[in-house]
Protein backbone atom coordinates (compact mmCIF):
# COMPACT_ATOMS: atom_id res chain seq x y z
CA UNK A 1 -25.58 -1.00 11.26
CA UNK A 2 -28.39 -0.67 8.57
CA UNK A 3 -27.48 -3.50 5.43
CA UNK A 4 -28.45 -0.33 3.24
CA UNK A 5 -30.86 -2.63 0.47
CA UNK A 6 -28.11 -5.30 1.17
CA UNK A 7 -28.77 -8.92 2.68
CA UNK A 8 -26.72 -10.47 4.73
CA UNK A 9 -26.84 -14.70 5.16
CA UNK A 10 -27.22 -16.11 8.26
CA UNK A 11 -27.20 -19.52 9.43
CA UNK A 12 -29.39 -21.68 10.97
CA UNK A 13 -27.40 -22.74 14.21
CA UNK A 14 -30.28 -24.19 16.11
CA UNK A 15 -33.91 -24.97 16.43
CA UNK A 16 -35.27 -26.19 19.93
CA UNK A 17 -38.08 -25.90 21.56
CA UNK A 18 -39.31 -22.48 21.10
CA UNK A 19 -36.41 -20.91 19.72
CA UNK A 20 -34.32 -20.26 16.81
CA UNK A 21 -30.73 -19.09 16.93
CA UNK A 22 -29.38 -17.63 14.15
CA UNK A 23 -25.42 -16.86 13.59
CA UNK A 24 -23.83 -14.44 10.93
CA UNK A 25 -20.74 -13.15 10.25
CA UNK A 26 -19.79 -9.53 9.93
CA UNK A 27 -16.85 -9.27 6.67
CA UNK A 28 -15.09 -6.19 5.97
CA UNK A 29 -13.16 -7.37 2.75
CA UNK A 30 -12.20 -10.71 3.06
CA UNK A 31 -10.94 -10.35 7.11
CA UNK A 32 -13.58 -11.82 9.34
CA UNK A 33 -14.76 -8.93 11.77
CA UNK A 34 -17.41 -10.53 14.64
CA UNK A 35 -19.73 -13.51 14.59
CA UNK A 36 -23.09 -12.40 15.63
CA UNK A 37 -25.35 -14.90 17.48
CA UNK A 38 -28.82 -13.88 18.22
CA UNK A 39 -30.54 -15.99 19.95
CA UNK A 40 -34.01 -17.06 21.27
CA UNK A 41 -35.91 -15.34 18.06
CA UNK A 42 -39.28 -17.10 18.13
CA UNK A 43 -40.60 -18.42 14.70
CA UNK A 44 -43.53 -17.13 14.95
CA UNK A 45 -45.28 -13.89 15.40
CA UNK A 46 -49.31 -14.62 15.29
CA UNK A 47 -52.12 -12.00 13.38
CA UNK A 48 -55.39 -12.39 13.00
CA UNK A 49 -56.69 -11.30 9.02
CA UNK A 50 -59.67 -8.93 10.09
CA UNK A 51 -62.59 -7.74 8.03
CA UNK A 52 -63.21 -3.83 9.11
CA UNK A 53 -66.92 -3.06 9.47
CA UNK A 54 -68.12 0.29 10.79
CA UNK A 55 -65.21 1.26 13.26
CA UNK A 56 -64.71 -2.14 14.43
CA UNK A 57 -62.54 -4.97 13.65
CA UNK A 58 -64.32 -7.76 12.63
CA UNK A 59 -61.73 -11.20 12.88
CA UNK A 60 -61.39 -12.83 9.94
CA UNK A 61 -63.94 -16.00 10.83
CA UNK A 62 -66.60 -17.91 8.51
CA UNK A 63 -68.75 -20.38 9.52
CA UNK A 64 -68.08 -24.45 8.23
CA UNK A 65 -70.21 -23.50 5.39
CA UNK A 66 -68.31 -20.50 3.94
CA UNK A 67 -70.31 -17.36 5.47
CA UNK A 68 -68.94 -14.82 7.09
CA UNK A 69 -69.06 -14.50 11.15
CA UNK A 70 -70.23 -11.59 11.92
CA UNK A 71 -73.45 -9.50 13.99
CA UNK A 72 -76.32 -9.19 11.52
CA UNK A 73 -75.69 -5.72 9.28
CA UNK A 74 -72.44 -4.96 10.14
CA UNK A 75 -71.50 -4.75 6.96
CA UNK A 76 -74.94 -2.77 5.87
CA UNK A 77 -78.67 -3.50 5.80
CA UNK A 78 -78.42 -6.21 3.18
CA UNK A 79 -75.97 -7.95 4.54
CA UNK A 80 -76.59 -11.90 5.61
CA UNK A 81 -73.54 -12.59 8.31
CA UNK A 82 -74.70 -13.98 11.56
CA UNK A 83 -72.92 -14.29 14.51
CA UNK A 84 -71.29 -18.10 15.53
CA UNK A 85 -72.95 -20.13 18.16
CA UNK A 86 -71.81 -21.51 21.22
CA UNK A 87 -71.01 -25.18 20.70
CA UNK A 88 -70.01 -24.09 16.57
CA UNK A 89 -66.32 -24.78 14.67
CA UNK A 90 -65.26 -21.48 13.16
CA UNK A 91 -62.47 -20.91 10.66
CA UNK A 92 -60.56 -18.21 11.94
CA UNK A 93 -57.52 -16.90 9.17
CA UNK A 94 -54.47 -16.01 10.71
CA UNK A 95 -50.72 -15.63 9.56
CA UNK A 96 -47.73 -15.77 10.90
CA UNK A 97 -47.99 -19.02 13.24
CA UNK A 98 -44.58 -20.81 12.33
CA UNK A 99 -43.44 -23.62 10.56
CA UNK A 100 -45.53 -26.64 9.02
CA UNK A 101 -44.91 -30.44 9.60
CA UNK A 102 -43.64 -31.69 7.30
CA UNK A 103 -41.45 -28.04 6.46
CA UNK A 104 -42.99 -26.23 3.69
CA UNK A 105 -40.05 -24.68 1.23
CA UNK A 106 -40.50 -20.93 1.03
CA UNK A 107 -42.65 -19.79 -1.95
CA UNK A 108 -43.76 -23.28 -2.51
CA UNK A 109 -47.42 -23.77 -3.13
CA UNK A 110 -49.21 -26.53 -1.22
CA UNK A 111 -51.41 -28.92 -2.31
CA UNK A 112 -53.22 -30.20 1.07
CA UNK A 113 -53.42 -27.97 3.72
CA UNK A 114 -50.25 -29.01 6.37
CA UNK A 115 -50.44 -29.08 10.40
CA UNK A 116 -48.10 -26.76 12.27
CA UNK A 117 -45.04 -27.69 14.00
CA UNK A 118 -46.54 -25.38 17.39
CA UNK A 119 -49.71 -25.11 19.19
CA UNK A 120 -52.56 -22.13 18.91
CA UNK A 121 -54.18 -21.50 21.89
CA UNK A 122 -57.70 -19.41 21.02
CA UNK A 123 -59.19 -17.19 23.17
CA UNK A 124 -62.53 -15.34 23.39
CA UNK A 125 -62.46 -12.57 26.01
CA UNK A 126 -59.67 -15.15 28.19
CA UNK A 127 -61.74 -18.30 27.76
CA UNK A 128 -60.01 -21.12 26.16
CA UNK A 129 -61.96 -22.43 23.18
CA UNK A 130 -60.99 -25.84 21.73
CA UNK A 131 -58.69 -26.26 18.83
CA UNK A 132 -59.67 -29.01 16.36
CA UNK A 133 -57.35 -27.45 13.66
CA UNK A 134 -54.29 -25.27 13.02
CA UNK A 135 -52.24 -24.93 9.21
CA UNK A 136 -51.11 -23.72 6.60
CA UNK A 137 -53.66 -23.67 3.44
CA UNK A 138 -51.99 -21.59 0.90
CA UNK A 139 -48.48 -19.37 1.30
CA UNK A 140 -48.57 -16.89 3.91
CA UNK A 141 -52.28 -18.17 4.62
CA UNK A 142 -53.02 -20.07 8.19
CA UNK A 143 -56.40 -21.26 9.24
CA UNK A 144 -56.99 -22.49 12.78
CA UNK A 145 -60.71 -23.99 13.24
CA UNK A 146 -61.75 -24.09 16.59
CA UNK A 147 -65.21 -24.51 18.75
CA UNK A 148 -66.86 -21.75 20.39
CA UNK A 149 -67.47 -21.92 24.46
CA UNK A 150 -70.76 -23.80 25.07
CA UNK A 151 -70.70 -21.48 27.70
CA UNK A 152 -70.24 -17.92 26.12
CA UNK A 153 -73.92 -15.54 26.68
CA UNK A 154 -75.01 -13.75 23.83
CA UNK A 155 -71.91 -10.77 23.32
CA UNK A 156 -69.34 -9.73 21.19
CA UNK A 157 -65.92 -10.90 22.62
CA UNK A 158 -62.02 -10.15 21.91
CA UNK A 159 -60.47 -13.20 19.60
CA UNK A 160 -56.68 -13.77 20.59
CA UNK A 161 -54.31 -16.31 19.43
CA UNK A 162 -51.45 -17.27 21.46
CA UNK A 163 -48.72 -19.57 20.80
CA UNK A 164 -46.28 -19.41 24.25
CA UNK A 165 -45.78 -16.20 25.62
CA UNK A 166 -45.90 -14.52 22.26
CA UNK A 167 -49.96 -13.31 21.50
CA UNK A 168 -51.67 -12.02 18.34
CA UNK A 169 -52.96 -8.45 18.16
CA UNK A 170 -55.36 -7.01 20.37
CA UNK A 171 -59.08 -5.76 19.84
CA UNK A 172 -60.17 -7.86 17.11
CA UNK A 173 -63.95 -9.25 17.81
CA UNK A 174 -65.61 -11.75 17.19
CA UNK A 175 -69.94 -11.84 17.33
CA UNK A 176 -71.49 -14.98 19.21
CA UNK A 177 -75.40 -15.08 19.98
CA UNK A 178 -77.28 -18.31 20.49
């Protein structure tokens, strides 16, 4: 039944694993009506920030010294993005990737970015890239910094995230050319 601009609490019964259960009570008055559990919601739910650039979606990525990945002009002639090279760390901005450790109060601002309580897989097209990094740097603001293939030919390939069995959005790109 919709909460019609209501809330309703729930408790936090348990958090294993992969999983958090969450219980609430349905009231009519003050008679208890049900206990609802609902169990195995994950606490995360990846995306990848994206930069759009003439019909195609450009993942959110700089380079260690601030510039934005991306093929030469796709953001117009005078544009100065390059593509990342095999071997480089990118920054790659996500949200959504769970908890920090230690557990960051909601609506808190940070002062040092914080590591996340799960692993981020990257991929590039299905090949694994190495993760060096993966946190929180400001509310609602993730950065995961990983190295591109050595291996990877000049292309433009599909960035994914995936944390488990859950994965982020599909078709976002990201430009690598040696």
């Amino acid at each position: 039944m919709p909460s019609r601009g209501r809330s309703l609490p729930a408790d936090l019964v348990d958090l294993t694993g992969a999983a958090l259960n969450l219980e609430f009570e349905v009231r009519v008055g003050q008679e208890l009506s049900s206990k609802v559990m609902v169990p195995g919601t994950r606490p995360w739910a990846p995306g990848v920030f994206t930069f759009n650039a003439a019909g195609s979606v450009q993942a959110a990525a700089v380079h260690l010294d601030g510039s934005i990945v991306a093929e030469a002009g796709s953001f117009g002639p005078e544009t100065a993005f390059r593509p990342a090279k095999p071997g480089e760390t990118v920054q790659l901005y996500a949200t959504g990737l769970g908890p920090t450790r230690p557990v960051t109060p909601p609506g808190q601002l940070i002062a040092n970015p914080l590591p996340l309580q799960y692993v981020v897989e990257v991929f590039l097209s299905g090949q694994q890239a190495r993760v060096s990094y993966a946190g929180l740097v400001s509310p609602g603001l993730n950065q995961v910094n990983f190295e591109v293939p050595t291996n990877l030919p000049n292309g433009v390939y599909q960035v994914e995230l995936r944390m488990g069995s859950v994965r982020s959005q599909p078709g976002m790109i990201l430009a690598v050319w040696r």
